[in-house]
N, C-alpha and C. Protein backbone atom coordinates (compact mmCIF):
# COMPACT_ATOMS: atom_id res chain seq x y z
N UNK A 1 5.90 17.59 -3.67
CA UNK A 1 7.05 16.99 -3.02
C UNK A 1 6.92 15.47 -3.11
N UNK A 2 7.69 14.91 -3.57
CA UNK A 2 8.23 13.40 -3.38
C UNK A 2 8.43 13.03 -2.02
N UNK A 3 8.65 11.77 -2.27
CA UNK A 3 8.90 10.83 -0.69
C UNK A 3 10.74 11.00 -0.93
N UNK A 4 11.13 10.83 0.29
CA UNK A 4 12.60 10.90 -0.20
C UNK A 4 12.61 10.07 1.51
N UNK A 5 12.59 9.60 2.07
CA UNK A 5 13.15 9.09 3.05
C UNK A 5 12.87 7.57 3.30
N UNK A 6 13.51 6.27 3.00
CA UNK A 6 13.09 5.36 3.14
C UNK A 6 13.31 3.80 4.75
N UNK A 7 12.78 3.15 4.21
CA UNK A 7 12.83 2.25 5.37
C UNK A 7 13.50 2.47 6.50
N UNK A 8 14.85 2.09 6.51
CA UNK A 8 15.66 2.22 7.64
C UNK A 8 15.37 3.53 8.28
N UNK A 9 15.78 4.69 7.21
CA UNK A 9 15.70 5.88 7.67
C UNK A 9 14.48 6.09 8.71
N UNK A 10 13.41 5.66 7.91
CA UNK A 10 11.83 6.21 8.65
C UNK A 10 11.63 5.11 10.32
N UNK A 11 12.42 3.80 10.46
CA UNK A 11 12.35 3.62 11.90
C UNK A 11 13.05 4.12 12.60
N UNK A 12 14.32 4.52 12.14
CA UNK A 12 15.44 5.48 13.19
C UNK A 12 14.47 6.49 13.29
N UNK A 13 14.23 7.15 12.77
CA UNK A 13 13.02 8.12 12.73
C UNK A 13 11.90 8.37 14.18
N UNK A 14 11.50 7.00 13.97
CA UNK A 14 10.06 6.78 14.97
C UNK A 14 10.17 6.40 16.11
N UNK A 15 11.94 5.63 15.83
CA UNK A 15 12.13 5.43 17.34
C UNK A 15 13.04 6.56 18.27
N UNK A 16 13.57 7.19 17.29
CA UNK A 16 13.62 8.62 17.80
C UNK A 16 12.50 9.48 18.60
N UNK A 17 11.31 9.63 17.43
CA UNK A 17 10.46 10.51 18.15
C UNK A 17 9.79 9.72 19.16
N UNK A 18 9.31 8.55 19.24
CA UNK A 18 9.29 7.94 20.72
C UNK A 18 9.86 7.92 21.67
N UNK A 19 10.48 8.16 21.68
CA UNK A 19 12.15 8.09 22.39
C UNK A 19 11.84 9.47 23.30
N UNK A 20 12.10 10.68 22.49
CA UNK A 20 12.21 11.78 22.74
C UNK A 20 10.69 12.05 23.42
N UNK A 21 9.45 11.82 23.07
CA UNK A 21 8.88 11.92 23.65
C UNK A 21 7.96 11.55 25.07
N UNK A 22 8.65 9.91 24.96
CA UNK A 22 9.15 9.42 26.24
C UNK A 22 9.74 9.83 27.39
N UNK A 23 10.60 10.69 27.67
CA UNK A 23 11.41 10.95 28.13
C UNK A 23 10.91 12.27 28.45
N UNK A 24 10.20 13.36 27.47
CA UNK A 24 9.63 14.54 27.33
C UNK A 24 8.27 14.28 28.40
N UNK A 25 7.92 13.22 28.68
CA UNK A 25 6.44 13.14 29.33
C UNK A 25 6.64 12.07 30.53
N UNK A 26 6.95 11.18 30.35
CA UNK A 26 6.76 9.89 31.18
C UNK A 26 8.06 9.65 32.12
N UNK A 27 9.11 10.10 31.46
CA UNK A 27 10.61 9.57 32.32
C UNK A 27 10.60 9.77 33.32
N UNK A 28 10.04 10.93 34.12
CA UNK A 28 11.25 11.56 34.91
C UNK A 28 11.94 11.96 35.39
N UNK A 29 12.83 12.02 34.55
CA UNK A 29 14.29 12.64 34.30
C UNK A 29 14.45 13.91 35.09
N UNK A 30 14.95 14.47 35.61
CA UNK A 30 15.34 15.53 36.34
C UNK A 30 15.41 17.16 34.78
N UNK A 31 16.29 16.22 34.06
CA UNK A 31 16.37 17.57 33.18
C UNK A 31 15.36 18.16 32.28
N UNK A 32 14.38 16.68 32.15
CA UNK A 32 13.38 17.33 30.71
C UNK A 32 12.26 17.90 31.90
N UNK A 33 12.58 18.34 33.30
CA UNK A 33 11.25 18.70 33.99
C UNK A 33 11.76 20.33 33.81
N UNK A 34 12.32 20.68 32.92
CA UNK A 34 12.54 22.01 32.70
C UNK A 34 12.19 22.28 31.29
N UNK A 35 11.43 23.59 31.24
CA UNK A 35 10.26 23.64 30.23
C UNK A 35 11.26 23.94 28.88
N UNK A 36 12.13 24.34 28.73
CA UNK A 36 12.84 24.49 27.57
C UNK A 36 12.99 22.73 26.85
N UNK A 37 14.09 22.28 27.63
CA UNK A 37 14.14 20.36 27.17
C UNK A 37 12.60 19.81 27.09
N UNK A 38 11.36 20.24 28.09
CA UNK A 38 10.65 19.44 27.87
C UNK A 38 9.90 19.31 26.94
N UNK A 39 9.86 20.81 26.32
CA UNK A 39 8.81 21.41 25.05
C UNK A 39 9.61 21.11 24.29
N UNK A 40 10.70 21.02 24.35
CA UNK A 40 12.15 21.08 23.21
C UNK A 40 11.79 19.91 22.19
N UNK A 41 11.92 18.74 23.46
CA UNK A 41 11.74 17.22 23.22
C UNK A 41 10.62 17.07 22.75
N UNK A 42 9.71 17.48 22.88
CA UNK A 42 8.36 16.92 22.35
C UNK A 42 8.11 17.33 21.29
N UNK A 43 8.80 18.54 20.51
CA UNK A 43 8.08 19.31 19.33
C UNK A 43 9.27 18.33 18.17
N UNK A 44 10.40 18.49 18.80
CA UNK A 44 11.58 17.71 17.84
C UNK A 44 10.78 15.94 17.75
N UNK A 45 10.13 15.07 18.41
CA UNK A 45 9.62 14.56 18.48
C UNK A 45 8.52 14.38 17.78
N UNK A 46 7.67 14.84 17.91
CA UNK A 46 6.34 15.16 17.01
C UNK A 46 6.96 15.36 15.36
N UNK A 47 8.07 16.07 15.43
CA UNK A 47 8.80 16.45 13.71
C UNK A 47 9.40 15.23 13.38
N UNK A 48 9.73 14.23 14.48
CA UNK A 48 10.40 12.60 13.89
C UNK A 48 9.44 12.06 13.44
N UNK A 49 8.56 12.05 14.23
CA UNK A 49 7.68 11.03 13.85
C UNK A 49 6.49 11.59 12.85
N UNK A 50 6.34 12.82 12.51
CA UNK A 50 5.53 13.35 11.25
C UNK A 50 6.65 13.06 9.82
N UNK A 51 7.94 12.93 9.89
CA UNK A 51 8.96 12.73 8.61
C UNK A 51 8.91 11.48 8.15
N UNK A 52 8.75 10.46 9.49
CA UNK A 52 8.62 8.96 9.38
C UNK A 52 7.17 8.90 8.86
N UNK A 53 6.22 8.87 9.18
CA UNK A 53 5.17 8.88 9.12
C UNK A 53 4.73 9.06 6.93
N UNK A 54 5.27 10.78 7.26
CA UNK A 54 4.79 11.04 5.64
C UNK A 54 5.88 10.77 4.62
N UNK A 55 6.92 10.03 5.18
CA UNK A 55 7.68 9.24 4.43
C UNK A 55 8.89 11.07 3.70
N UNK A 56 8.48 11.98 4.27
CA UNK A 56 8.97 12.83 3.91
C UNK A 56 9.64 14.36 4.55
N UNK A 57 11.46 14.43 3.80
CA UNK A 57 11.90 15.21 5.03
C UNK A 57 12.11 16.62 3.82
N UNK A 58 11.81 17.49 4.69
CA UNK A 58 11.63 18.96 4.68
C UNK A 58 13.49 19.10 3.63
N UNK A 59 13.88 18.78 5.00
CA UNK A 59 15.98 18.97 4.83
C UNK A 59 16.28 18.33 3.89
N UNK A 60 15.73 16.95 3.67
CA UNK A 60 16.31 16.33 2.09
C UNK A 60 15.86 17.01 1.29
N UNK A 61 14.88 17.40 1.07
CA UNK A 61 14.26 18.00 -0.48
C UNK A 61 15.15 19.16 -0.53
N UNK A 62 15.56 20.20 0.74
CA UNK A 62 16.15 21.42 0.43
C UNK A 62 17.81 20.81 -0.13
N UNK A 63 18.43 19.87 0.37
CA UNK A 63 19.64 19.02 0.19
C UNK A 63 19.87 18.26 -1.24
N UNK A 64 18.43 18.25 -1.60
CA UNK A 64 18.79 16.95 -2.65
C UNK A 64 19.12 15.71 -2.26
N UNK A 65 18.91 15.18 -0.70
CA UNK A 65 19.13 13.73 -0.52
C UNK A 65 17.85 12.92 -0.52
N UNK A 66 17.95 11.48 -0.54
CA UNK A 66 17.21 10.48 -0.58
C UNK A 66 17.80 9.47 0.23
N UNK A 67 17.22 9.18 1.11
CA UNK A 67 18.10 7.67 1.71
C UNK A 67 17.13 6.35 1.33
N UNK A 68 16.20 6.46 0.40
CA UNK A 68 15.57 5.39 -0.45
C UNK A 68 15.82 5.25 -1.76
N UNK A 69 15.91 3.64 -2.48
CA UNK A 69 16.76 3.64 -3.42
C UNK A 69 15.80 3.99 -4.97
N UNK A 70 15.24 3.66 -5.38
CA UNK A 70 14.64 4.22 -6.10
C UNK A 70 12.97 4.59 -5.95
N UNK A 71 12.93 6.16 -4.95
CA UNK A 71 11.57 6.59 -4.61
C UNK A 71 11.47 7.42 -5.67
């Protein structure tokens, strides 16, 4: 597998899975103290920030997209 996800893409990415896992642990929040949102958030989380990370998404390769210009 190739890299297919670039710059921009990979910080929307990280600040996503921060985000989500923020909120999954530290917020809170009334709603993520329910185990469905809270596990929800953290695993979708952990999957942002492993795509950002290895520069590589599962869904583009099955898609054929790239949001980097020549990877």
């Amino acid at each position: 597998m190739s890299v297919n996800v670039g710059t921009i893409d990979r910080v929307i990415r990280a600040a996503l899975g921060f985000s989500l896992l923020y909120l999954a642990f530290l917020s809170g929040v009334s709603l993520f103290a329910a185990p469905l949102f809270k596990f929800g958030a953290a695993v979708i989380g952990i999957v942002m920030l492993a795509t950002s990370t290895l520069k590589l998404c599962p869904n583009y390769s099955i898609l054929g997209l790239k949001s980097c210009g020549d990877c």
